[in-house]
Protein backbone atom coordinates (compact mmCIF):
# COMPACT_ATOMS: atom_id res chain seq x y z
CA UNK A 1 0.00 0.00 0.00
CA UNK A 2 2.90 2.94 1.05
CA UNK A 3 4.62 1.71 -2.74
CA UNK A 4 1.84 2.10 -4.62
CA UNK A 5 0.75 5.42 -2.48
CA UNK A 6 4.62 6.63 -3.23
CA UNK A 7 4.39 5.92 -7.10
CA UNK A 8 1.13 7.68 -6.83
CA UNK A 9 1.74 10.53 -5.37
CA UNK A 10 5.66 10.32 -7.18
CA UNK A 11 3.92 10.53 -10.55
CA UNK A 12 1.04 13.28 -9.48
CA UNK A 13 4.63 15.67 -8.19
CA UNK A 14 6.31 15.15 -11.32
CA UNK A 15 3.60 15.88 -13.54
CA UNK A 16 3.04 18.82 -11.70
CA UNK A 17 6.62 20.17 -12.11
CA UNK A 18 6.78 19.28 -15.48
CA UNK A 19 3.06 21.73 -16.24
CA UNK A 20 4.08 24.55 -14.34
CA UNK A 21 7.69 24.18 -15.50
CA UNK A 22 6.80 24.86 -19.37
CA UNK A 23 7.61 28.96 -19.91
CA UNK A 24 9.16 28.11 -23.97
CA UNK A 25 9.11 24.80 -25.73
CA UNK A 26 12.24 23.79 -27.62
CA UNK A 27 13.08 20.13 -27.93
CA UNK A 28 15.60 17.96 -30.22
CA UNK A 29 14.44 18.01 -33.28
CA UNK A 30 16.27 18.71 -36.74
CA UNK A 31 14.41 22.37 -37.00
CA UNK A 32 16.13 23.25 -33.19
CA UNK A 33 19.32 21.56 -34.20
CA UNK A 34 19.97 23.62 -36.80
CA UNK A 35 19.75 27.05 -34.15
CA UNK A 36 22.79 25.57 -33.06
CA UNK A 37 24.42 26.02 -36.27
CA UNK A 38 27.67 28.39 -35.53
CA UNK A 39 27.58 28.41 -32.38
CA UNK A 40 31.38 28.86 -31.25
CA UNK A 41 31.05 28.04 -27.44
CA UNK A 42 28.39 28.09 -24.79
CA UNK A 43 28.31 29.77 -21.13
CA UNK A 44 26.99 27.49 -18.69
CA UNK A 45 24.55 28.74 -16.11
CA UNK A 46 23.73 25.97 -13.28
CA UNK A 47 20.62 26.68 -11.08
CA UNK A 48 20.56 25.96 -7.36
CA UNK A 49 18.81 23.16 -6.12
CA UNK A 50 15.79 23.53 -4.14
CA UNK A 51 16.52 24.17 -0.28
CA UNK A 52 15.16 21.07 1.22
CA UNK A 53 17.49 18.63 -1.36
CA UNK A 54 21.05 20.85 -0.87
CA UNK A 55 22.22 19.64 2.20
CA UNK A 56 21.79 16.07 0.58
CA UNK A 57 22.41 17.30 -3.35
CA UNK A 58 25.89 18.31 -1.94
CA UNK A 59 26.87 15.31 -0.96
CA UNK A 60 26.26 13.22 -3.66
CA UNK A 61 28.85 15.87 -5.44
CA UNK A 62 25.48 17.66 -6.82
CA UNK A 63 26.08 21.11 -5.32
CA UNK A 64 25.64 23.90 -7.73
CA UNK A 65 29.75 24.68 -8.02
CA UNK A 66 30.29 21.08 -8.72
CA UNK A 67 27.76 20.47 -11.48
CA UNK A 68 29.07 23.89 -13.41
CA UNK A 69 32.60 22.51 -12.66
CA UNK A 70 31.92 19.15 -14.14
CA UNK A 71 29.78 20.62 -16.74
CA UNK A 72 32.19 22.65 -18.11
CA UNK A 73 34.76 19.71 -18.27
CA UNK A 74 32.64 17.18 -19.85
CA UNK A 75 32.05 20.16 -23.02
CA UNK A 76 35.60 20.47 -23.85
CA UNK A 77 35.95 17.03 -23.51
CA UNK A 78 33.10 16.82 -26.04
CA UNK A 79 35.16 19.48 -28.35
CA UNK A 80 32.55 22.46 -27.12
CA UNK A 81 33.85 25.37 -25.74
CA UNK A 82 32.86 26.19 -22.20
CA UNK A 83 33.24 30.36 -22.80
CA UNK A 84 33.92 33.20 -19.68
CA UNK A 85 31.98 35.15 -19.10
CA UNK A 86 33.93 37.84 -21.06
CA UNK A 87 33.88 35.16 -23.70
CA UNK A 88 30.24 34.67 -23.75
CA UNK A 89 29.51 38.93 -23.67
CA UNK A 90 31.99 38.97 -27.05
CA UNK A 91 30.32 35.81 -28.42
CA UNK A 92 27.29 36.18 -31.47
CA UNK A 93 24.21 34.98 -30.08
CA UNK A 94 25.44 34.68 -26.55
CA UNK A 95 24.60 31.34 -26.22
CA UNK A 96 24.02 29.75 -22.97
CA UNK A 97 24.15 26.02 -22.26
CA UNK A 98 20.91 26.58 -18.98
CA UNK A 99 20.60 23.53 -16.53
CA UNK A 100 18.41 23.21 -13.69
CA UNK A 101 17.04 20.26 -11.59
CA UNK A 102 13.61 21.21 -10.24
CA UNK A 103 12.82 18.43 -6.76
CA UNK A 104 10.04 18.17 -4.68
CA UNK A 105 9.98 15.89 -1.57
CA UNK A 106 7.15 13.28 -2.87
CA UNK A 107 7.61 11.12 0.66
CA UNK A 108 10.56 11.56 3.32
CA UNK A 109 13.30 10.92 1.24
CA UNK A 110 11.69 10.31 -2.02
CA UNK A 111 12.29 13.35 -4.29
CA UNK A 112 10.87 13.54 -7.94
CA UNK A 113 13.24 15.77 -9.76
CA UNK A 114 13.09 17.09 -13.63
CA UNK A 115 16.61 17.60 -15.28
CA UNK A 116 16.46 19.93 -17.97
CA UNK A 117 19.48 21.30 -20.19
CA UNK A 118 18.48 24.31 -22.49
CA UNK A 119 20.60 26.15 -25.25
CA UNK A 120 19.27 29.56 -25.07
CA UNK A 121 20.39 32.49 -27.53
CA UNK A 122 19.87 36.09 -28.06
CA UNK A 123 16.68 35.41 -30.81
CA UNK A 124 15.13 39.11 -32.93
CA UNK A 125 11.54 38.87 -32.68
CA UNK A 126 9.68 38.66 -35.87
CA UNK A 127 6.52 40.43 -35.27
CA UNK A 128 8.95 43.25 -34.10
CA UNK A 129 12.24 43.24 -35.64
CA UNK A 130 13.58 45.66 -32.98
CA UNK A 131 13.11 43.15 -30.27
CA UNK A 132 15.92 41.06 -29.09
CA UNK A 133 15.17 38.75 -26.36
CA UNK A 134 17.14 35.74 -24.75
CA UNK A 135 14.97 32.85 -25.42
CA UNK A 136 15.24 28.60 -25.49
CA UNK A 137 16.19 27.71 -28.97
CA UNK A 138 16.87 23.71 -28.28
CA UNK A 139 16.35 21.62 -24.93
CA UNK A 140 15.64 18.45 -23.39
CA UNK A 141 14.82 16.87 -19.94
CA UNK A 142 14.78 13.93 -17.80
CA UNK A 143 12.17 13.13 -15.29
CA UNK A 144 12.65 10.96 -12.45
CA UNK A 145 12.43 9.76 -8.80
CA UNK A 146 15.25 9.22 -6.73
CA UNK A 147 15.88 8.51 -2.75
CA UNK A 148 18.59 10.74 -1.12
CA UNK A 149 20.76 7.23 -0.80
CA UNK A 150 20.24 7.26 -4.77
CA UNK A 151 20.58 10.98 -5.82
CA UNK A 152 23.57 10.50 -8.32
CA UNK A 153 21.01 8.93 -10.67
CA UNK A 154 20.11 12.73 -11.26
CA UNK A 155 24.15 13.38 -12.41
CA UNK A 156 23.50 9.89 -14.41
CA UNK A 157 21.02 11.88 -16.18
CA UNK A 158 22.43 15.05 -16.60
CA UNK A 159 25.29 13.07 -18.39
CA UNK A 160 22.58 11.35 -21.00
CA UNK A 161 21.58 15.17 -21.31
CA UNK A 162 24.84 16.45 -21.94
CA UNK A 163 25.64 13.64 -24.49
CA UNK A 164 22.40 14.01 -26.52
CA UNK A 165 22.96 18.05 -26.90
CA UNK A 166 26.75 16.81 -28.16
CA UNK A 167 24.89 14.68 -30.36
CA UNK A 168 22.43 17.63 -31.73
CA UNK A 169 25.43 20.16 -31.31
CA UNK A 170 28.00 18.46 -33.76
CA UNK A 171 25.26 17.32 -35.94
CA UNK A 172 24.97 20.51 -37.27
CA UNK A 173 29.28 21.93 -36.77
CA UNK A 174 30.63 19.32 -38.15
CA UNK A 175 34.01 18.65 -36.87
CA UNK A 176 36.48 20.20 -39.75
């Protein structure tokens, strides 16, 4: 009875932060891969956890400094440029490579989380031309539910993430 009440309630939570989390819609698809034509590098921008996973996120090596650390390794590992910030300012576009893990404490313990990597870009607004605005050109998430004994499942996913927008990324920048 508590399992199926957990996976009931675990499924209600995550639909919920998937609905209200919606603000653009970009996914992987050839017409959003090819928005990441030219891009020369990407600025990554980590969002803090959610105050009641932290103290747990951190250690399971999730904090917010170590995800941007490892973030930033794993792209120019992958051949993408992690830019500065002075980089990203001098950079067309001024793309930024957005990740954020949304939680909410389903049971004591039991946290349904939604991983969700994002290329946003500096985008001109067709219905006014004079209107520049940052906005999500290509993402993709990862929904979930994880214990806080389990919590590096969420960096498991974060690293499928990170390997599909590598995927998406040199489909379109072919390596010369």
């Amino acid at each position: 009875m508590v399992t199926a009440r957990v996976i009931f309630t675990s499924f209600v939570v995550t639909m919920l932060l998937v609905s209200f989390n919606l603000k653009a819609f970009a996914v992987d698809s050839d017409v959003t891969r090819l928005t990441l034509t030219g891009i020369q590098g990407v600025y990554v921008i980590v969002e803090e956890m959610q105050p009641n996973i932290q103290k747990y996120a951190v250690k399971a090596g999730l904090s917010k400094e170590q995800l941007q650390k490892d973030i930033e390794l794993r792209l120019t590992e992958m051949g993408i440029k992690a830019l500065s910030r002075d980089e990203w300012m001098k950079t067309p576009g001024k793309p930024v490579l957005y990740v954020s893990v949304n939680t909410h404490e389903a049971e004591r313990y039991w946290y349904a989380y939604d991983v969700k990597i994002e290329l946003q870009q500096v985008v001109k607004m067709e219905a006014n031309p004079k209107v520049n605005t940052l906005a999500a050109t290509w993402s993709l998430n990862m929904t979930g539910i994880a214990n806080i004994g389990s919590l590096k499942i969420i960096k498991g996913d974060m690293e499928v993430l990170l390997g599909r927008f590598q995927q998406a990324y040199w489909a379109v920048n072919r390596k010369r």
